[in-house]
Structures are given as structure tokens and as C-alpha cells.
N, C-alpha and C. Protein backbone atom coordinates (compact mmCIF):
# COMPACT_ATOMS: atom_id res chain seq x y z
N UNK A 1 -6.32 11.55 -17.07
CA UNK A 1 -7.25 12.49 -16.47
C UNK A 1 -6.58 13.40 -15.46
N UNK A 2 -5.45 13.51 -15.62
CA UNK A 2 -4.37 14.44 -14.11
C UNK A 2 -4.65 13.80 -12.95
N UNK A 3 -5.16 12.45 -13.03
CA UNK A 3 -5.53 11.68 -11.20
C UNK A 3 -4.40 10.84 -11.33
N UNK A 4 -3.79 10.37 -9.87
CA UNK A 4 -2.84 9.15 -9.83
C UNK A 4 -3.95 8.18 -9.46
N UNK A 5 -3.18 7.04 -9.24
CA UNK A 5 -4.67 5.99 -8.77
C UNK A 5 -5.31 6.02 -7.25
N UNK A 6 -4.45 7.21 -6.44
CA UNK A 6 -5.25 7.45 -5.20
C UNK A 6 -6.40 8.50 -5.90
N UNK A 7 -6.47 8.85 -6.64
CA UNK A 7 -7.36 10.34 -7.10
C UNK A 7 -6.53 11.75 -6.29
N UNK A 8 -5.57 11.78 -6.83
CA UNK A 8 -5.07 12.93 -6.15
C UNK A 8 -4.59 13.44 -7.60
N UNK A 9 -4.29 15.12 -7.55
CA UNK A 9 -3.80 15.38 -8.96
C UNK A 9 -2.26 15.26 -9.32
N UNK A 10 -1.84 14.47 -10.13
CA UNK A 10 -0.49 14.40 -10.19
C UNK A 10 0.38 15.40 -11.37
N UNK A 11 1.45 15.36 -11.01
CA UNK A 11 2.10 17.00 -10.91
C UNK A 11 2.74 16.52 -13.17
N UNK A 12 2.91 15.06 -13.60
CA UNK A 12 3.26 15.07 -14.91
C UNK A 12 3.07 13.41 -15.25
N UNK A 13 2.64 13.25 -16.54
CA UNK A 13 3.01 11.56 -16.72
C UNK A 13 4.58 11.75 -17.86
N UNK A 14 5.13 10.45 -17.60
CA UNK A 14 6.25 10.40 -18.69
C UNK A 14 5.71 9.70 -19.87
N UNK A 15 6.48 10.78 -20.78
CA UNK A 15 6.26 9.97 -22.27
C UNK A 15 7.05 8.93 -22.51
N UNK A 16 8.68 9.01 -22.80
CA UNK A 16 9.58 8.44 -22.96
C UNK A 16 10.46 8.82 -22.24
N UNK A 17 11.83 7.82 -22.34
CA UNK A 17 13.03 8.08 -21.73
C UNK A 17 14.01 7.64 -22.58
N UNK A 18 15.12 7.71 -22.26
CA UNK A 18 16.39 7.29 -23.26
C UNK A 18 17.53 7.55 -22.20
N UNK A 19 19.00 6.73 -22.87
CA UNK A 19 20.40 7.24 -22.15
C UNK A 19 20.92 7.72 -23.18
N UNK A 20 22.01 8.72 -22.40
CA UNK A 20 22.67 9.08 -23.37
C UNK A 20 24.01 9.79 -22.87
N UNK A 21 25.32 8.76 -22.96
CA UNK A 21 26.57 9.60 -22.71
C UNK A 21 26.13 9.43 -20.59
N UNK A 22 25.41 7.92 -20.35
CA UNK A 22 25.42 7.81 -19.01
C UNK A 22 24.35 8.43 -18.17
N UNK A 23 23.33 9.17 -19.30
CA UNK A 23 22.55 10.26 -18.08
C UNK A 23 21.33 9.26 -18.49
N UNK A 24 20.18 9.57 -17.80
CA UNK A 24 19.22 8.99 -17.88
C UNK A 24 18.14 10.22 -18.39
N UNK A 25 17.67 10.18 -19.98
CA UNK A 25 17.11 11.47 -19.65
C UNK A 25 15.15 10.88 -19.29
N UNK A 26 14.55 11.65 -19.26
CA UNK A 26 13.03 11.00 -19.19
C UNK A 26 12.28 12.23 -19.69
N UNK A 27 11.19 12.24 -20.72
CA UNK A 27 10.31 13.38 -21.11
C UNK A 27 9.04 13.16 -20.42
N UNK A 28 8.73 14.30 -19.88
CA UNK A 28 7.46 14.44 -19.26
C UNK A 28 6.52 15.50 -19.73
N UNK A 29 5.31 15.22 -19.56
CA UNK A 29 4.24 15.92 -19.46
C UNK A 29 3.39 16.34 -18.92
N UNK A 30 3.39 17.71 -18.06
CA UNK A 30 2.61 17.72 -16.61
C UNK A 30 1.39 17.95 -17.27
N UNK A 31 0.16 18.17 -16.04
CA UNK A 31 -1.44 17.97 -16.63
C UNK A 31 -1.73 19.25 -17.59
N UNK A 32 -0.82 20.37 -17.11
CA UNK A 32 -1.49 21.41 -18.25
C UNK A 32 -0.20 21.33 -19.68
N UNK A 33 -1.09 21.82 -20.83
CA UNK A 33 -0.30 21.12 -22.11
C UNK A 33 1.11 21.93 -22.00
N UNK A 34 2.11 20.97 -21.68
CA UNK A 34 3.32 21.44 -20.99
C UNK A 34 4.62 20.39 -21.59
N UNK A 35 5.65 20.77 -22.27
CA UNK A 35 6.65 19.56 -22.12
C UNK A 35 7.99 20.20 -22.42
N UNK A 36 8.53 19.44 -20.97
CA UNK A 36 9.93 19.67 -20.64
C UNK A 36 10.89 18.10 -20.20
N UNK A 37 12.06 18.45 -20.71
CA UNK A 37 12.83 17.23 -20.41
C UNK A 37 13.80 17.45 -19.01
N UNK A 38 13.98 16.17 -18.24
CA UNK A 38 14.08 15.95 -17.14
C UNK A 38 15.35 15.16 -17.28
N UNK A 39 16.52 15.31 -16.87
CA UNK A 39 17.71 14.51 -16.83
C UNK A 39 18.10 13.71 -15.66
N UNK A 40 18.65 12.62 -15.72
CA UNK A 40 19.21 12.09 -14.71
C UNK A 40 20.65 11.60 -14.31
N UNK A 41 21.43 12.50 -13.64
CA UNK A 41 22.74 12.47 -13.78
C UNK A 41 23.16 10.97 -12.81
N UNK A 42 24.54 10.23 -13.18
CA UNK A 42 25.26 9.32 -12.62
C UNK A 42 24.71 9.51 -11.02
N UNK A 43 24.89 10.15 -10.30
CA UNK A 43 24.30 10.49 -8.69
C UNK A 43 22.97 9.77 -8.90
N UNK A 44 21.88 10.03 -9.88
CA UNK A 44 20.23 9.74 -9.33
C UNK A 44 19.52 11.32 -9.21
N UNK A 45 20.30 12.08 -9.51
CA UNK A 45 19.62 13.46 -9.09
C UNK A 45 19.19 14.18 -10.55
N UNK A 46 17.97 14.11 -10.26
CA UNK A 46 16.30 14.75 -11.25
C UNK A 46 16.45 15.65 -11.28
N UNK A 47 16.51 16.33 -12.44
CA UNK A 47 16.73 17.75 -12.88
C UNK A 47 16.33 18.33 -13.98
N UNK A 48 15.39 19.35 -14.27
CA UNK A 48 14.96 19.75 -15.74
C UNK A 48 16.12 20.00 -16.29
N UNK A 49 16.17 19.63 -17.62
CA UNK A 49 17.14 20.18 -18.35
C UNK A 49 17.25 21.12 -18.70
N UNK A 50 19.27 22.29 -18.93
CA UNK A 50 18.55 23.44 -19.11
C UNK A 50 18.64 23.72 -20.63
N UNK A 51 18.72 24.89 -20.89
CA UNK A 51 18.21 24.81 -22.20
C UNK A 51 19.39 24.66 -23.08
N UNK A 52 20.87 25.03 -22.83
CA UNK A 52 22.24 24.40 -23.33
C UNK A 52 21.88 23.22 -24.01
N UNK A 53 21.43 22.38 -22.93
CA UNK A 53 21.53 20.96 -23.18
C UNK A 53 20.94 20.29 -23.95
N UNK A 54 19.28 21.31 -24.31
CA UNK A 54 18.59 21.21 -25.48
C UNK A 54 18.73 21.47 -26.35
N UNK A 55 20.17 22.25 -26.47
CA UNK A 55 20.52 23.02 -28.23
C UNK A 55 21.45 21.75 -28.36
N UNK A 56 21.91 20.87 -27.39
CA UNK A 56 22.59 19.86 -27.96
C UNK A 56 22.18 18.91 -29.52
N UNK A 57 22.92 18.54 -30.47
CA UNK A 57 22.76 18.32 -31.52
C UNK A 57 22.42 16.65 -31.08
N UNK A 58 23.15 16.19 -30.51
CA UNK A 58 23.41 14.61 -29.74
C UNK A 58 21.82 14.33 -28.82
N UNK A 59 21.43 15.21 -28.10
CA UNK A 59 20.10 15.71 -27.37
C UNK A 59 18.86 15.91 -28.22
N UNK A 60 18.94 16.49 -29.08
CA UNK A 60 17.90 16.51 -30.06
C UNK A 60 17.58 15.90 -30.68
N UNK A 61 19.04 15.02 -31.57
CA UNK A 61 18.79 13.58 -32.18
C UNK A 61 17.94 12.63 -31.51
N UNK A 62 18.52 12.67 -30.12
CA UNK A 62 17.86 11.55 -29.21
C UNK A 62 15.95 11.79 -29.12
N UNK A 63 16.32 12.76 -28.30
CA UNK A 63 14.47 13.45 -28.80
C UNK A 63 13.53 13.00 -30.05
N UNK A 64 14.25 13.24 -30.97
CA UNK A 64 13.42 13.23 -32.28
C UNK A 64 13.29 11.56 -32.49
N UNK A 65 14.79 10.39 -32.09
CA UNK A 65 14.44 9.06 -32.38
C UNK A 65 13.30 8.90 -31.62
N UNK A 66 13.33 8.80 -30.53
CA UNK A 66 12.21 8.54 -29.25
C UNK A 66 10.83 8.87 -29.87
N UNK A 67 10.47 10.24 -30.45
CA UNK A 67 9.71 10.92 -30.73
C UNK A 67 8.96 10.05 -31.90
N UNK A 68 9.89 9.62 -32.75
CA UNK A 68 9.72 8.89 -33.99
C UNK A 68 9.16 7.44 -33.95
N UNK A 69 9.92 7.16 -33.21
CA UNK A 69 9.71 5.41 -32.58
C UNK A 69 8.53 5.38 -31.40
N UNK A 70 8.27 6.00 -30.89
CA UNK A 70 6.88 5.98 -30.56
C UNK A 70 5.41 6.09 -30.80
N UNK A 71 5.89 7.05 -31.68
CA UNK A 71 4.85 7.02 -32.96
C UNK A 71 4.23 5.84 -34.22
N UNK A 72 5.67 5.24 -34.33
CA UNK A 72 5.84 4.56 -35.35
C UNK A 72 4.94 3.35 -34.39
N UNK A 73 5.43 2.73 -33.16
CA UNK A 73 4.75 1.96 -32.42
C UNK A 73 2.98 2.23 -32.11
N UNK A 74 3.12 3.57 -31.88
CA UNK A 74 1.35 3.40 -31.87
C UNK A 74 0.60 3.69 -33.22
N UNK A 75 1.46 3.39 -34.57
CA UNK A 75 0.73 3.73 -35.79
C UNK A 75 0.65 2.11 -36.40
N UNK A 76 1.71 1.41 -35.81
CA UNK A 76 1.50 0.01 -35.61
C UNK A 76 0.24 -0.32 -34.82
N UNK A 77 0.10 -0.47 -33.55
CA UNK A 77 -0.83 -0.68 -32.66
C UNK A 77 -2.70 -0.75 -33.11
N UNK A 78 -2.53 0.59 -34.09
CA UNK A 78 -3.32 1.44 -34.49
C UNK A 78 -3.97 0.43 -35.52
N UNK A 79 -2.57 -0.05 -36.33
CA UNK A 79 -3.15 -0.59 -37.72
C UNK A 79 -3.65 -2.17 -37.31
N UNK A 80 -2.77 -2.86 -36.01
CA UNK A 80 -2.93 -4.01 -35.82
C UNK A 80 -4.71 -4.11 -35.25
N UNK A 81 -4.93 -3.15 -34.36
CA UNK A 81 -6.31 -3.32 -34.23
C UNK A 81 -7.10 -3.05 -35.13
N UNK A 82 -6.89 -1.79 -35.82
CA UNK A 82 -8.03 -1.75 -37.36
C UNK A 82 -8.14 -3.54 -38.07
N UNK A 83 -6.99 -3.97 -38.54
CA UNK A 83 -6.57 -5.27 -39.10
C UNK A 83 -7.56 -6.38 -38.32
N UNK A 84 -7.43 -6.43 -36.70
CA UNK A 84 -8.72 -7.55 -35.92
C UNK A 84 -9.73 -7.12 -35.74
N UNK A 85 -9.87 -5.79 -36.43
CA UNK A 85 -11.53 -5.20 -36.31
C UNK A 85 -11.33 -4.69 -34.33
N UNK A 86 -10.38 -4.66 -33.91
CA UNK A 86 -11.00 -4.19 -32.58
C UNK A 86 -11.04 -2.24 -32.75
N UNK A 87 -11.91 -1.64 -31.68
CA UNK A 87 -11.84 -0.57 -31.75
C UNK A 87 -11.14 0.36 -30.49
N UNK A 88 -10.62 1.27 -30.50
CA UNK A 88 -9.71 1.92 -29.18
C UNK A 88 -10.55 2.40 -28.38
């Protein structure tokens, strides 16, 4: 709902994260329909990624597994509750 649990509006939630080559990257999604990736270099220091780093071939792969495997997990999730009759 864009609230944190004080009810204040918070600025993105994360989808996923991954490493790669030592960085920490993390994908986020701020409240308006928005998505940009966020890196985290050896230091700890948070940084959008720029867009170089997104034409990366190694970067994109990573993206798309994440992208894939998360999906794949909530199409599981999905089927396991259809399967006990529960509903979402």
C-alpha cells in the first residue's frame, strides 16, 4: 500500500537481489510503477545503477535468472494452494 509499518509513505519495496563479481545488486520498486536497479559496491555504498552497467550481458543474465526464479516460485506457491484448496 506505499505505508511502512509506522504508516509513513515509503520511498520503494525490494523485489530481489543477487551478487555478482562481489557487488551486491538489489531491484527495487518505488510506490509509483517505477523499476530501477540499485548496486552495492565492496565499501556498502548504495547506488542506482547506471545504465553501462545495464547493457552488461553478465547484468542482464542475472536480472532475467532472478526475474525467472521468482516467478517460477510464486507459480509454485500459486499451484500449491490451488492443490489445498486454500485461496490468496
Amino acid at each position: 500500500d506505499g505505508q511502512d509499518i509506522d504508516g509513513l509513505p515509503t520511498e520503494g519495496v525490494e523485489i530481489t537481489c543477487f551478487h555478482l563479481d562481489g557487488s551486491h545488486f538489489m531491484i527495487y520498486t518505488p510506490s509509483d510503477p517505477l523499476l530501477f536497479v540499485a548496486v552495492k559496491d565492496g565499501n556498502g555504498q548504495l547506488q542506482i545503477a547506471d545504465d553501462d552497467l545495464l547493457e552488461d550481458p553478465a547484468v542482464i543474465s542475472a536480472i532475467d535468472e532472478e526475474t525467472e526464479f521468482n516467478a517460477l516460485v510464486e507459480e509454485e506457491a500459486a499451484l500449491l494452494e490451488s492443490l489445498l484448496g486454500k485461496e490468496r
